[in-house]
Structure formats: structure tokens, C-alpha cells
C-alpha atoms as a PDB file:
ATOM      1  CA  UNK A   1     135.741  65.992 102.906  1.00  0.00           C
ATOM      2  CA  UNK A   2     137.660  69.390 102.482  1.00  0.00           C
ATOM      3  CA  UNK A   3     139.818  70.716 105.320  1.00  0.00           C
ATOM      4  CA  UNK A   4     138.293  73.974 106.545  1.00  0.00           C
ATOM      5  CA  UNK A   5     139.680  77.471 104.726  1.00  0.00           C
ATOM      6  CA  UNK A   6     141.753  79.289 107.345  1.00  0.00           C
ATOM      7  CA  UNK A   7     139.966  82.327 106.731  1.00  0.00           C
ATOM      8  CA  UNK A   8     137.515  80.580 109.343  1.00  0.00           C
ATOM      9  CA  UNK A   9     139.084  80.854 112.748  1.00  0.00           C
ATOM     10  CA  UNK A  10     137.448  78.265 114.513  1.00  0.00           C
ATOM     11  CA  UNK A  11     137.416  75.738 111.579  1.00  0.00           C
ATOM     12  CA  UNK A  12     138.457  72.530 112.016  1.00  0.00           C
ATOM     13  CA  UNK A  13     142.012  71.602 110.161  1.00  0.00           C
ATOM     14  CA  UNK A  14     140.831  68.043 109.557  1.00  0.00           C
ATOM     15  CA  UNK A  15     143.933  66.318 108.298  1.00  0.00           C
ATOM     16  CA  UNK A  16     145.617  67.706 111.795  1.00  0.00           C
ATOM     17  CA  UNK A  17     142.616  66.458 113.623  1.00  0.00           C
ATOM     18  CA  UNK A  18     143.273  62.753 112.253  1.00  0.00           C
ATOM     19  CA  UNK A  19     146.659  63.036 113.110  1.00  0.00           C
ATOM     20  CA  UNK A  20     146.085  64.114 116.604  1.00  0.00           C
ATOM     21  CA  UNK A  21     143.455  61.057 116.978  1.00  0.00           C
ATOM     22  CA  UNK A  22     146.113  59.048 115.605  1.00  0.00           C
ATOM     23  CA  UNK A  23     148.998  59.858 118.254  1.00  0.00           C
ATOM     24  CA  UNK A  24     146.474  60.193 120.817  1.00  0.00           C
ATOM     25  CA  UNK A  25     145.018  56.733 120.207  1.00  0.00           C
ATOM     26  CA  UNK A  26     147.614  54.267 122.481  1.00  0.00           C
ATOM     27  CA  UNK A  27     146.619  56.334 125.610  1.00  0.00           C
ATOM     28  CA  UNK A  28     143.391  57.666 124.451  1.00  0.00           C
ATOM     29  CA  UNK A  29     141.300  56.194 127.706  1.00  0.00           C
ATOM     30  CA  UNK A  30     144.019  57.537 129.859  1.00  0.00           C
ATOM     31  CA  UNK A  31     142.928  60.707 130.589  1.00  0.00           C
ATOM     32  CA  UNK A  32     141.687  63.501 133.644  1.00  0.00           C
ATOM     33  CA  UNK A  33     138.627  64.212 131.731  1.00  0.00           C
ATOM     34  CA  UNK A  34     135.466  62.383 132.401  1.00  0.00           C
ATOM     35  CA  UNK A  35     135.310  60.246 129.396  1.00  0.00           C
ATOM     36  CA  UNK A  36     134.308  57.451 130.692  1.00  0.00           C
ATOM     37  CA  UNK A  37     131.292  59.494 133.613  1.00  0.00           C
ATOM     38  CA  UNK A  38     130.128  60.699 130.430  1.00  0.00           C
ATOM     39  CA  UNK A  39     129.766  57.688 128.619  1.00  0.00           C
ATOM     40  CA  UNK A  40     127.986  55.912 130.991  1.00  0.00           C
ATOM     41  CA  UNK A  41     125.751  58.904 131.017  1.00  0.00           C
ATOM     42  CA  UNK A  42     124.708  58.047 127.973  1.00  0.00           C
ATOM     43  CA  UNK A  43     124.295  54.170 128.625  1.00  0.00           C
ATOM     44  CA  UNK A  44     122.273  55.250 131.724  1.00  0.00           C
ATOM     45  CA  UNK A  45     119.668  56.984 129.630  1.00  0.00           C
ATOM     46  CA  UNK A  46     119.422  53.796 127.361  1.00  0.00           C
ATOM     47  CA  UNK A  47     117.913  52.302 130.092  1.00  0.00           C
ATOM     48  CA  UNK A  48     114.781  54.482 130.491  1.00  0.00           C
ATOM     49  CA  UNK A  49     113.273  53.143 126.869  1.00  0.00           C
ATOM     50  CA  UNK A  50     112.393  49.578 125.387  1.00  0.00           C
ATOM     51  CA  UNK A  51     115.259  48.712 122.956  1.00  0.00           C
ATOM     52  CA  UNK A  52     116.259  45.234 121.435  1.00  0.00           C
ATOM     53  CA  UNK A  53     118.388  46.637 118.741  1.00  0.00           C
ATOM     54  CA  UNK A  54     120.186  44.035 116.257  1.00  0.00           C
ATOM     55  CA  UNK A  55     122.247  46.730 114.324  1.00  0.00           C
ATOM     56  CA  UNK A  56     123.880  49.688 115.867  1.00  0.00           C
ATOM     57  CA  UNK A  57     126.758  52.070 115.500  1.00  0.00           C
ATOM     58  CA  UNK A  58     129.071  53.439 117.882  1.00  0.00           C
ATOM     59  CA  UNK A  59     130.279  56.736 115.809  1.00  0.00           C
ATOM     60  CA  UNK A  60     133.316  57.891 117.233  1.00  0.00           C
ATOM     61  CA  UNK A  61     133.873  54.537 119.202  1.00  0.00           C
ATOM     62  CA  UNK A  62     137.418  56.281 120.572  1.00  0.00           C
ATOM     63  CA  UNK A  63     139.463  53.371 122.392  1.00  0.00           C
ATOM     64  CA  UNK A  64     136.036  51.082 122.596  1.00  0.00           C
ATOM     65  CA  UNK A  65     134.779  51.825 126.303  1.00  0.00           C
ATOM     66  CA  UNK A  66     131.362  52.416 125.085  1.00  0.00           C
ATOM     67  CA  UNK A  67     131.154  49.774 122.513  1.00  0.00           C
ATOM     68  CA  UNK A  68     132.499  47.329 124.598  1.00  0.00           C
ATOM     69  CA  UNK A  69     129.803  48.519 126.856  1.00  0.00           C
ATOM     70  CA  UNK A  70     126.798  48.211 124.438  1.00  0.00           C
ATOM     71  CA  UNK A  71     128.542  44.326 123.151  1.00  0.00           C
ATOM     72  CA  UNK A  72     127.686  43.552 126.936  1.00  0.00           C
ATOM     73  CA  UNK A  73     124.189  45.474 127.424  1.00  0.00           C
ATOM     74  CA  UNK A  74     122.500  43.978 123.797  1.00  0.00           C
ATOM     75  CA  UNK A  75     124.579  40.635 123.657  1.00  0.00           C
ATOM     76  CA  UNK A  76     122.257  39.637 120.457  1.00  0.00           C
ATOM     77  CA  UNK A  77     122.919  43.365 118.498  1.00  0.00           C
ATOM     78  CA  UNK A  78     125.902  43.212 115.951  1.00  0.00           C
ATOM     79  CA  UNK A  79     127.946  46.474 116.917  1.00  0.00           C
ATOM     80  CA  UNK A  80     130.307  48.758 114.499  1.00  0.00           C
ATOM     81  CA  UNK A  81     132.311  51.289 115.435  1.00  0.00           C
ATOM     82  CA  UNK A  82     133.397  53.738 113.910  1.00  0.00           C
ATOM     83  CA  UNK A  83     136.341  56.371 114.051  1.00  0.00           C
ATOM     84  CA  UNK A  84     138.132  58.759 112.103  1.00  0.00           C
ATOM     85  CA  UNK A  85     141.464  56.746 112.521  1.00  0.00           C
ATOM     86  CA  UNK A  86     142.908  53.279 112.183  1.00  0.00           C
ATOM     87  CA  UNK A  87     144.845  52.970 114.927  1.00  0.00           C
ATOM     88  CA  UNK A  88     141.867  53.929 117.244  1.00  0.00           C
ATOM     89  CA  UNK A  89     139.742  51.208 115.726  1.00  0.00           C
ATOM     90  CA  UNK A  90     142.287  48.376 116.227  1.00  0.00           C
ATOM     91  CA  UNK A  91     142.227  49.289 120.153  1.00  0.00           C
ATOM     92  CA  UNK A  92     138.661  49.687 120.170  1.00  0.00           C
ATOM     93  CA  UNK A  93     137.937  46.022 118.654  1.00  0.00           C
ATOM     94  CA  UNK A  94     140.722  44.811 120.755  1.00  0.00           C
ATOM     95  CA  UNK A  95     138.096  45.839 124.137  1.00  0.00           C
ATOM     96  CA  UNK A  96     135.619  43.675 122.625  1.00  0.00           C
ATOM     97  CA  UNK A  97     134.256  41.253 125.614  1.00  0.00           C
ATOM     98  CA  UNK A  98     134.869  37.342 125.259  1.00  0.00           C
ATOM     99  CA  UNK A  99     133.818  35.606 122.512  1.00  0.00           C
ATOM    100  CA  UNK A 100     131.825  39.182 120.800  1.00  0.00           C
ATOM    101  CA  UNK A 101     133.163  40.868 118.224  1.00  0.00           C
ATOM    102  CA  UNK A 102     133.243  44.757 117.192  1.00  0.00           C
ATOM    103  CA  UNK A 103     132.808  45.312 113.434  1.00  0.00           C
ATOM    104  CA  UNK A 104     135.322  48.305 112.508  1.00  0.00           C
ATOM    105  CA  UNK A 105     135.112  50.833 110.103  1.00  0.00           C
ATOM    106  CA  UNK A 106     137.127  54.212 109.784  1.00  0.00           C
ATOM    107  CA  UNK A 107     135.433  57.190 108.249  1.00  0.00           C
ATOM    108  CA  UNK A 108     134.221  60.896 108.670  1.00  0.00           C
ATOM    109  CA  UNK A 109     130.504  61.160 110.750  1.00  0.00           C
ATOM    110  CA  UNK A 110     129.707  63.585 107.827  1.00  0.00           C
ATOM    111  CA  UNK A 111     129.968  60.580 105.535  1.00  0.00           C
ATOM    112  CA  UNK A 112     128.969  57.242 107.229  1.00  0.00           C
ATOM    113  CA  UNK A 113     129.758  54.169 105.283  1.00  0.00           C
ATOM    114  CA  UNK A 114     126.480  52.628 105.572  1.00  0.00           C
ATOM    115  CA  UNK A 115     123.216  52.323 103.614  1.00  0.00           C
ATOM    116  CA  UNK A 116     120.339  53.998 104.118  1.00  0.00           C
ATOM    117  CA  UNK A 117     118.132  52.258 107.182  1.00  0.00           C
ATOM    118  CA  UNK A 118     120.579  50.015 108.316  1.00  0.00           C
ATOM    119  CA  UNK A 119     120.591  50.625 111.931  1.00  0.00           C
ATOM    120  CA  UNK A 120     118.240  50.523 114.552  1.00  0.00           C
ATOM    121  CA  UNK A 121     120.166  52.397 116.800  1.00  0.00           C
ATOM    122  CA  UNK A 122     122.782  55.076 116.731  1.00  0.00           C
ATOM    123  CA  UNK A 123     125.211  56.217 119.600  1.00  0.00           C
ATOM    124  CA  UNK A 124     128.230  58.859 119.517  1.00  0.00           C
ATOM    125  CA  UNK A 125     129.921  59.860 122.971  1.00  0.00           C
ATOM    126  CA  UNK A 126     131.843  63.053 122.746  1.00  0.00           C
ATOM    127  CA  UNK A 127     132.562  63.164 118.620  1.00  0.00           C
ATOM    128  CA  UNK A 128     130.220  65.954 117.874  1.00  0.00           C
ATOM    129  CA  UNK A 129     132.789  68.786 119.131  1.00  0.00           C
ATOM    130  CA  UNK A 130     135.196  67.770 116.039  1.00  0.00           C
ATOM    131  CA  UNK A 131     132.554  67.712 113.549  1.00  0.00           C
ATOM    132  CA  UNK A 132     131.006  71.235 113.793  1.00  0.00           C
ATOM    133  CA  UNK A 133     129.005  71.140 110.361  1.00  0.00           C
ATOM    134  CA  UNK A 134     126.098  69.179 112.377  1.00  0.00           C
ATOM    135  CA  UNK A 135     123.719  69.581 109.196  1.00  0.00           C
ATOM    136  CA  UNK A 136     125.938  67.075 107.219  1.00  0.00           C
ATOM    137  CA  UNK A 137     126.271  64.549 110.118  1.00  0.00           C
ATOM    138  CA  UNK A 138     122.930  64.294 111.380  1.00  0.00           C
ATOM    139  CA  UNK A 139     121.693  64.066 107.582  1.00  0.00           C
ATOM    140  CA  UNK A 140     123.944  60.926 107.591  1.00  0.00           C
ATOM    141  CA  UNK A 141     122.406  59.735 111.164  1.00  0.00           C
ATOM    142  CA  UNK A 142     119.040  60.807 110.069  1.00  0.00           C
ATOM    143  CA  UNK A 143     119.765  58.804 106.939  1.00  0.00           C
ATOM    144  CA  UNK A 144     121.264  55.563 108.260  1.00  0.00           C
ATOM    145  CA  UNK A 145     118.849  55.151 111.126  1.00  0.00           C
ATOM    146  CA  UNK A 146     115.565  52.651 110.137  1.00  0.00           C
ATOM    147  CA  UNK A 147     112.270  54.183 110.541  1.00  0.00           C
ATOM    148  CA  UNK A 148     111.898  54.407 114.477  1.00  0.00           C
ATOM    149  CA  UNK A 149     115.256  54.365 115.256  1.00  0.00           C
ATOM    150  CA  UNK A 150     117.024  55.719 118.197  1.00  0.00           C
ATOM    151  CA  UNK A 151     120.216  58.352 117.965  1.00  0.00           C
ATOM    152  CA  UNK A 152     121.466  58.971 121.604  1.00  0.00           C
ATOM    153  CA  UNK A 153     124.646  61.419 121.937  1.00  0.00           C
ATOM    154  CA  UNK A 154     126.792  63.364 124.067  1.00  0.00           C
ATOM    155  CA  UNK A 155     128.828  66.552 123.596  1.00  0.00           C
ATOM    156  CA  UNK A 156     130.550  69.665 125.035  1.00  0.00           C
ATOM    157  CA  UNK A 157     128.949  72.736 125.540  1.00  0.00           C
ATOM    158  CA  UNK A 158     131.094  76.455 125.225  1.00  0.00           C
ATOM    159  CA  UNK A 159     131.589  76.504 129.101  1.00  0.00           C
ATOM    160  CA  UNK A 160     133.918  73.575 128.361  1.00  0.00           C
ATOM    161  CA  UNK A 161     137.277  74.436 129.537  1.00  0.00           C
ATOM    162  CA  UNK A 162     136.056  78.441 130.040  1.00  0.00           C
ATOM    163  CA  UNK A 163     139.092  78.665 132.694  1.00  0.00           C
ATOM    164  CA  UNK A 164     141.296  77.605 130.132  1.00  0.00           C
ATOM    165  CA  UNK A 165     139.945  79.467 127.509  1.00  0.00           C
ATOM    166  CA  UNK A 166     140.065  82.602 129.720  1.00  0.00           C
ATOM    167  CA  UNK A 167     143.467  82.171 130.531  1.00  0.00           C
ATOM    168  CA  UNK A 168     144.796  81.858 127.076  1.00  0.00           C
ATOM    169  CA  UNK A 169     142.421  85.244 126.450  1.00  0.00           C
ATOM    170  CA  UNK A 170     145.110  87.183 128.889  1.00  0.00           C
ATOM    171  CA  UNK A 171     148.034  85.763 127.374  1.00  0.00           C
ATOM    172  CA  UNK A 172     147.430  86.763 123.576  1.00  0.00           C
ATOM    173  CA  UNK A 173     144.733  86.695 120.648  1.00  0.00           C
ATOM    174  CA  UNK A 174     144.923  83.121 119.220  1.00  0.00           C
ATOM    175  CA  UNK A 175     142.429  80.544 119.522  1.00  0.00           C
ATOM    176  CA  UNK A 176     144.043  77.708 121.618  1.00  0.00           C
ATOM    177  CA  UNK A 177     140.827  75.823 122.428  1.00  0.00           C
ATOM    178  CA  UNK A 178     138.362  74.185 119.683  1.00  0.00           C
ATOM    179  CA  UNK A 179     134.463  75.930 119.310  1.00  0.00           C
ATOM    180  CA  UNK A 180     132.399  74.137 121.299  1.00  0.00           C
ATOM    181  CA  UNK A 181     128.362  74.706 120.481  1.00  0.00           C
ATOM    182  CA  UNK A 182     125.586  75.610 122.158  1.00  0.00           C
ATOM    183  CA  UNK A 183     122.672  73.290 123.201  1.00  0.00           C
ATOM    184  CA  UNK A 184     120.143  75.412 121.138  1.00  0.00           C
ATOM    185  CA  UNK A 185     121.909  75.453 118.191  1.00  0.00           C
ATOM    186  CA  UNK A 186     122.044  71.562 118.105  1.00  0.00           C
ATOM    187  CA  UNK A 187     118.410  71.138 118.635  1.00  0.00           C
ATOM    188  CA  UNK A 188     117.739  73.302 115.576  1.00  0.00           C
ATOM    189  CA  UNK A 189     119.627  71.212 113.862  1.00  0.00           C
ATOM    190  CA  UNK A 190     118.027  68.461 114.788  1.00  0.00           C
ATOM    191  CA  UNK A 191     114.868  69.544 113.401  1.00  0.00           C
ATOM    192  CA  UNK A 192     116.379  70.396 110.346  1.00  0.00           C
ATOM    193  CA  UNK A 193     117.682  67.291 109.729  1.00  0.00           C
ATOM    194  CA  UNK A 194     114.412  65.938 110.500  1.00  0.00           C
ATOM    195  CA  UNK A 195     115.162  63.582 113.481  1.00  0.00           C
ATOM    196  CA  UNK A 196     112.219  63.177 115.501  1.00  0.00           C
ATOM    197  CA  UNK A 197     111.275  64.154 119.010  1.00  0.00           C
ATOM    198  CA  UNK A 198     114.433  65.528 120.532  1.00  0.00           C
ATOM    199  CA  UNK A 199     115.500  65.577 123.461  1.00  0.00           C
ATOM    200  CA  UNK A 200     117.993  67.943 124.812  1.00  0.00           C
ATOM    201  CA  UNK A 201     119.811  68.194 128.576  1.00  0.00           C
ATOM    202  CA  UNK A 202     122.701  69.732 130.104  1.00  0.00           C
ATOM    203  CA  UNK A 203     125.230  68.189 133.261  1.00  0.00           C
ATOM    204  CA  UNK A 204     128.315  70.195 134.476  1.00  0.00           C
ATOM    205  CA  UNK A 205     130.795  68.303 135.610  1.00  0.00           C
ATOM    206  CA  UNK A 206     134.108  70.038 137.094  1.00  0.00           C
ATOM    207  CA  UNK A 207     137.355  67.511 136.925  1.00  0.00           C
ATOM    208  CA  UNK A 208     140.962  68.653 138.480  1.00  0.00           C
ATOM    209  CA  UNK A 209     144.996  68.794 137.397  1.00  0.00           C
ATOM    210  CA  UNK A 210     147.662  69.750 139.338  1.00  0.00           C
ATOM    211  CA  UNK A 211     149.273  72.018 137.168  1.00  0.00           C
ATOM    212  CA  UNK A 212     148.088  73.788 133.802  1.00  0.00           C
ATOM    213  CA  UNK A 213     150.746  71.795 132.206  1.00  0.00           C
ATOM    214  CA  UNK A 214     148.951  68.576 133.083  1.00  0.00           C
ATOM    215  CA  UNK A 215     145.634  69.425 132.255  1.00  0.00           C
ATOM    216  CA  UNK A 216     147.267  70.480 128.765  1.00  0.00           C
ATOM    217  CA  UNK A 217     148.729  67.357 128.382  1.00  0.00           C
ATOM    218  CA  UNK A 218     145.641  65.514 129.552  1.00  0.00           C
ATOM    219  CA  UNK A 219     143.618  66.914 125.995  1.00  0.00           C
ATOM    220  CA  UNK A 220     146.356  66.095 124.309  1.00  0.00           C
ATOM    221  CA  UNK A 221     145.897  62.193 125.407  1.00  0.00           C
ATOM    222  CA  UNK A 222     142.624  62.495 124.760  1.00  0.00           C
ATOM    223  CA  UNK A 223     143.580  63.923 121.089  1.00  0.00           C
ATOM    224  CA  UNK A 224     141.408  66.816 121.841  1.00  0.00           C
ATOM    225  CA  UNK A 225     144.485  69.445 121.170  1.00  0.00           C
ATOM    226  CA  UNK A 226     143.992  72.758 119.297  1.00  0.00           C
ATOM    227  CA  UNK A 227     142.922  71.817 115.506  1.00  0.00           C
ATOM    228  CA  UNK A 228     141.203  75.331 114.692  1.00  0.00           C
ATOM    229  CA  UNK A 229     142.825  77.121 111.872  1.00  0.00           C
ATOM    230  CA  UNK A 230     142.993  80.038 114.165  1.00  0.00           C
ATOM    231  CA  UNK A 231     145.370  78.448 115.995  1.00  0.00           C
ATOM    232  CA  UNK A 232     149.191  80.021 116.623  1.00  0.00           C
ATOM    233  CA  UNK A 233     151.493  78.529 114.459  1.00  0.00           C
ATOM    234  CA  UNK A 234     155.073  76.864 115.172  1.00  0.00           C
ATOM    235  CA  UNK A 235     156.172  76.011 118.735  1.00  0.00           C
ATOM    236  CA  UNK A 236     154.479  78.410 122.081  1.00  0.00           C
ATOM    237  CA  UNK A 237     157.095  81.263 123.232  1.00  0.00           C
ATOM    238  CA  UNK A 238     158.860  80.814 126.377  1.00  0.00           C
ATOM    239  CA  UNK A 239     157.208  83.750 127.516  1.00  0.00           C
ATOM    240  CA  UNK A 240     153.457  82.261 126.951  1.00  0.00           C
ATOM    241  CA  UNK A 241     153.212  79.355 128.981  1.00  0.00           C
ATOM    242  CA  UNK A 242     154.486  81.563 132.165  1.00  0.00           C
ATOM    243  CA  UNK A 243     151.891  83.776 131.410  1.00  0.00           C
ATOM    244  CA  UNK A 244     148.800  81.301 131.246  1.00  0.00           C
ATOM    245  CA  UNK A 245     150.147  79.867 134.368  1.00  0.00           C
ATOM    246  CA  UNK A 246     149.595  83.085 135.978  1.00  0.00           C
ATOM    247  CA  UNK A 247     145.988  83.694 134.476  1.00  0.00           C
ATOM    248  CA  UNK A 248     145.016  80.628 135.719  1.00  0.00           C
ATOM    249  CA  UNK A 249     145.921  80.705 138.813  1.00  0.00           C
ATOM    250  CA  UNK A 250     142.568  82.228 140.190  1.00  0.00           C
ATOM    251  CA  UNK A 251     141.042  79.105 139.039  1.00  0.00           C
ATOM    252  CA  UNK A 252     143.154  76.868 141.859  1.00  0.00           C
ATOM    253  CA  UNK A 253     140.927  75.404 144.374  1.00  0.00           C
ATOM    254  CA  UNK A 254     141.033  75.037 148.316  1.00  0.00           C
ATOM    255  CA  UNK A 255     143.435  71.645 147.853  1.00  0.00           C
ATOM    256  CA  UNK A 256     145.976  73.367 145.695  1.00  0.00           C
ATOM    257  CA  UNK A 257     144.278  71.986 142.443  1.00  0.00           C
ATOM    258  CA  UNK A 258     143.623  73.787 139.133  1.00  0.00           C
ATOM    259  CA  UNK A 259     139.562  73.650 138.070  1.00  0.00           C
ATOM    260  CA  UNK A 260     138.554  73.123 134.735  1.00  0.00           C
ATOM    261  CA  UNK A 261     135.051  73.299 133.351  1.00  0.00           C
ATOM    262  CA  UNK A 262     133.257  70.436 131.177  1.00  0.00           C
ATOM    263  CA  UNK A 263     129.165  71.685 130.020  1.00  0.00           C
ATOM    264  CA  UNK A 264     128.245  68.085 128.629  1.00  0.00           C
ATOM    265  CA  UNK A 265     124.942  68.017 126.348  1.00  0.00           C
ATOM    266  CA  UNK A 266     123.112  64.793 125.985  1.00  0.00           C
ATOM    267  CA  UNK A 267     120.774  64.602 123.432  1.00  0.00           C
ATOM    268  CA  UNK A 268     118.804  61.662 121.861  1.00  0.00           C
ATOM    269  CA  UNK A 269     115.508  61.693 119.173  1.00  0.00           C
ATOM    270  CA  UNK A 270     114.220  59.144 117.029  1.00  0.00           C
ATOM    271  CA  UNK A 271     114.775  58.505 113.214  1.00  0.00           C
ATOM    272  CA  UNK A 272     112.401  59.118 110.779  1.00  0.00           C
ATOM    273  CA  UNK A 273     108.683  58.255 111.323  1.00  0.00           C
ATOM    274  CA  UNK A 274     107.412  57.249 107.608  1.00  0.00           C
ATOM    275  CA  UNK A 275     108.508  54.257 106.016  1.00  0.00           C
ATOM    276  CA  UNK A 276     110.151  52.770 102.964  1.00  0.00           C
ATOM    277  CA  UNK A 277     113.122  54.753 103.268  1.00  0.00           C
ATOM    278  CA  UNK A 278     115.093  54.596  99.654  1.00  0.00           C
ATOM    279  CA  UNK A 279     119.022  53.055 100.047  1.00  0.00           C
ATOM    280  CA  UNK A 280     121.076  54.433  97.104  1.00  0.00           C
ATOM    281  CA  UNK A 281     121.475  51.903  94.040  1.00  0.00           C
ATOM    282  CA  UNK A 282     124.955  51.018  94.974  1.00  0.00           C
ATOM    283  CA  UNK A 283     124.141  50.439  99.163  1.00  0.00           C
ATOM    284  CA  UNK A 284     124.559  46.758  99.744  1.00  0.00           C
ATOM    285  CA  UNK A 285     122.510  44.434 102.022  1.00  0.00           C
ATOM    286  CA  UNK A 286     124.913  44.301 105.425  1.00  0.00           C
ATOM    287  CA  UNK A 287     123.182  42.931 108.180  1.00  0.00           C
ATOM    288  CA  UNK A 288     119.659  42.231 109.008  1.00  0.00           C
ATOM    289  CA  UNK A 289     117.240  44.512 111.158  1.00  0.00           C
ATOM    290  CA  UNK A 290     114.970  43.812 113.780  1.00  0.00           C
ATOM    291  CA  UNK A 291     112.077  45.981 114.529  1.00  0.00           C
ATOM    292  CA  UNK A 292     112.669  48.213 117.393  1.00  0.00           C
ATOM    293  CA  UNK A 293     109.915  48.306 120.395  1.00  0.00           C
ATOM    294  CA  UNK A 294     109.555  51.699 121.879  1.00  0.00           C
ATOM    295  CA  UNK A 295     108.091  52.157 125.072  1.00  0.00           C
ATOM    296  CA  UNK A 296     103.913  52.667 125.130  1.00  0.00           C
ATOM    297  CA  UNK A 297     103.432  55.861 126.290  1.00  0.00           C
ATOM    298  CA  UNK A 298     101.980  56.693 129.964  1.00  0.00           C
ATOM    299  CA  UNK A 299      98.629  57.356 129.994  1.00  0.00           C
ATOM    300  CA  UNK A 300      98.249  57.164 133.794  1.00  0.00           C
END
């Protein structure tokens, strides 16, 4: 996969991105933001349908809180995760519970390395935001996923960080904060992938730092530092940071604490509906399937 021309402000500079994921990965679940809340968002909404999944893939597994999670929650399902960097795959199959074990594999989502209808269900807790070509990744999810099976997903929204943002606006024209997108726009594409059935709903969650330098610090823990190509280059003026200290300060709450913003989408939809889905002539036979129940539907 190409890194992004520069000509596009708010594309992605992808081999920057996999070296941010790559120093960020030792403290990776360290972190101010709600990682974790959000995560168990998502396992939260697993509960509210019938699922006894034998195959599933954690894309963008981070430091393994989730998977580690869903080893726990389906304690027959064989789990892979999956991340864009080596180092963040050793932690996260280090997290596996007692006597389970977390398949790893690093790759792009735009380019899974799996065969066609090889999962029965599909997770991914807060990767969409780097990977803003959505029609290529969920073709690959809609592709992977078996007949009937289950994609569930969380992401940021562009109210993510807006005091941030708004503070780096006073201070001078560069993008300093990646494009988040908007719920609507990842339902469409959805539908054009062809995923079935989805379902789309927003939480806003607020999370505190004590300084702007801190919560600056926190995303770049989480590896979630400026990777647009609009970004300044070389090292911020002296003169900057002073400045988006100021601009945020009418964002400091009653308890002396700066406020920052986090629009989380959750979305989840079904794979497709007919059957005999075609693997490509090379896709070997990894693991075996089971069929996945979904709930009847409530005819009360």
C-alpha cells in the first residue's frame, strides 16, 4: 500500500504512522484516553446477539486488551490479531489469558491476510481513524467474513479532540490533528461495500489532562500523533506551544483541568447474506468454521 501524495492534506503518511505505532507500542495501554471504556463498549454490545464464533479477528488488536478480552468471553473461538506493527503484536499475544493463545499477524486492514470466508466474526476497536480509505477495508472485512458473519467496530468521530483542534486553528494553518470521519459517511460505506444491516450509534465521552502538554503526550502513547501530510515539518517553534497553551485555556474546567473531546462511533452489520463465497486460488485452508446462530427475531 502507497503512502498518501502530500498534495492531500489530511492523508495519512503511512510509513510515519507504523513508526509511531511502533514507539508507541511499550506504553500503548498507558494512556488518558478512554481506550479501554471504549473497548468494552464494544464487548458490551456483543452481548445483545447469539454468537458462538470459532474464528475471529481482532483488527487493530493494539496492546491486546480486547483480544485478551474476547480469548476469555468465547474460550472455544481461535482469536488473531492483527496490527500494523510487530512490536505491538508481541505485547498483544503476551496478554493472552492462561493456557489460550492469540494467533498474530501484522498487516494493513486494507489488505487482510486471510482467505475469503474465514471468519465468523470480525472486531476492530479504534483502527478505523488511521485507515481513512474505508472502501478498501471494509471490502477486505466484507470479504473475509463467512456468510452471516458479524463485523462490530468502534471509531472517532470529527468532534474528537475539537478543543485541541481549535486551539492549534489560533496558533497557525497546519493540520496538527488526523481527519476524523463522520458517522454518515461510514454507513455509506458500508452499503457500498455490501455489509448487511448496519448499525450505526454515537457516545461522547469527555476525558481530562492537566496541562496541554500532557494531553499531547498522552496521543503520543497512544501512537495517535500527527501522521497527515499536512502536517508542519521539523521541530514546533518556541513561540507555538505558548500560544496553544493560551487558546486552550478556555477549555479548563471548574477543577483546574484541561477538557478534551472524544465523538466515539460504534457500528456493527453482518457479512454477506448469499452463500458459496469464492476464496482466491492461492487462499489456504486455516482454521475451521462453525456456523454462527443469530438471534430469532422478536415477533412479540
Amino acid at each position: 500500500m502507497r503512502d498518501a501524495p502530500e498534495d492531500l492534506p489530511f492523508a495519512l503518511d503511512l510509513r510515519r504512522l507504523r513508526q509511531r505505532f511502533e514507539q508507541a507500542a511499550p506504553d500503548h495501554d498507558r494512556t488518558v484516553l478512554p481506550y479501554r471504556e471504549i473497548g468494552q463498549g464494544l464487548l458490551e454490545r456483543l452481548d445483545a446477539i447469539k454468537l458462538q464464533p470459532t474464528a475471529i479477528v481482532d483488527v487493530g488488536c493494539g496492546a491486546g486488551l480486547l483480544a485478551a478480552a474476547l480469548l476469555k468471553k468465547y474460550r472455544k473461538a481461535r482469536v488473531i490479531g492483527l496490527e500494523r506493527t510487530p512490536a505491538l503484536v508481541i505485547r498483544a499475544r503476551r496478554r493472552a489469558p492462561w493456557l489460550r493463545a492469540l494467533h498474530g499477524a501484522v498487516a494493513e486492514p486494507e489488505a487482510l491476510p486471510l482467505p475469503a470466508a474465514s471468519c465468523d466474526l470480525l472486531v476492530s476497536n479504534l483502527a478505523l481513524p488511521w485507515s481513512l480509505d474505508l472502501d478498501r477495508v471494509f471490502a477486505e472485512f466484507r470479504r473475509v467474513l463467512r456468510p452471516g458473519g458479524a463485523l462490530f467496530f468502534s471509531t472517532l468521530g470529527p468532534d474528537t479532540l475539537i478543543e485541541l483542534r481549535r486551539g492549534w486553528a489560533a496558533v497557525d494553518g497546519y493540520n496538527h490533528i488526523n481527519a476524523f470521519l463522520d458517522m454518515h459517511d461510514i454507513g455509506d460505506a458500508l452499503v457500498r461495500a455490501g455489509l448487511a444491516e448496519p448499525v450505526m450509534d454515537v457516545e461522547r465521552l469527555t476525558f481530562a489532562c492537566s496541562t496541554v502538554d500532557d494531553l499531547m503526550r498522552a496521543l503520543k502513547t497512544f501512537g495517535a500523533a500527527n501522521v497527515t501530510a499536512g502536517r508542519a515539518r521539523g521541530l514546533t517553534g518556541k513561540g507555538r506551544l505558548p500560544a496553544l497553551r493560551a487558546a486552550c485555556e478556555p477549555f479548563r474546567r471548574a477543577d483546574g483541568r484541561l477538557s478534551a473531546s472524544c465523538e466515539v462511533i460504534y457500528g456493527h452489520a453482518w457479512g454477506p447474506r448469499e452463500s458459496g463465497v469464492r476464496s482466491r486460488p492461492d487462499d489456504p485452508a486455516v482454521f475451521p468454521l462453525a456456523r454462527l446462530r443469530r438471534r430469532a427475531p422478536d415477533n412479540s
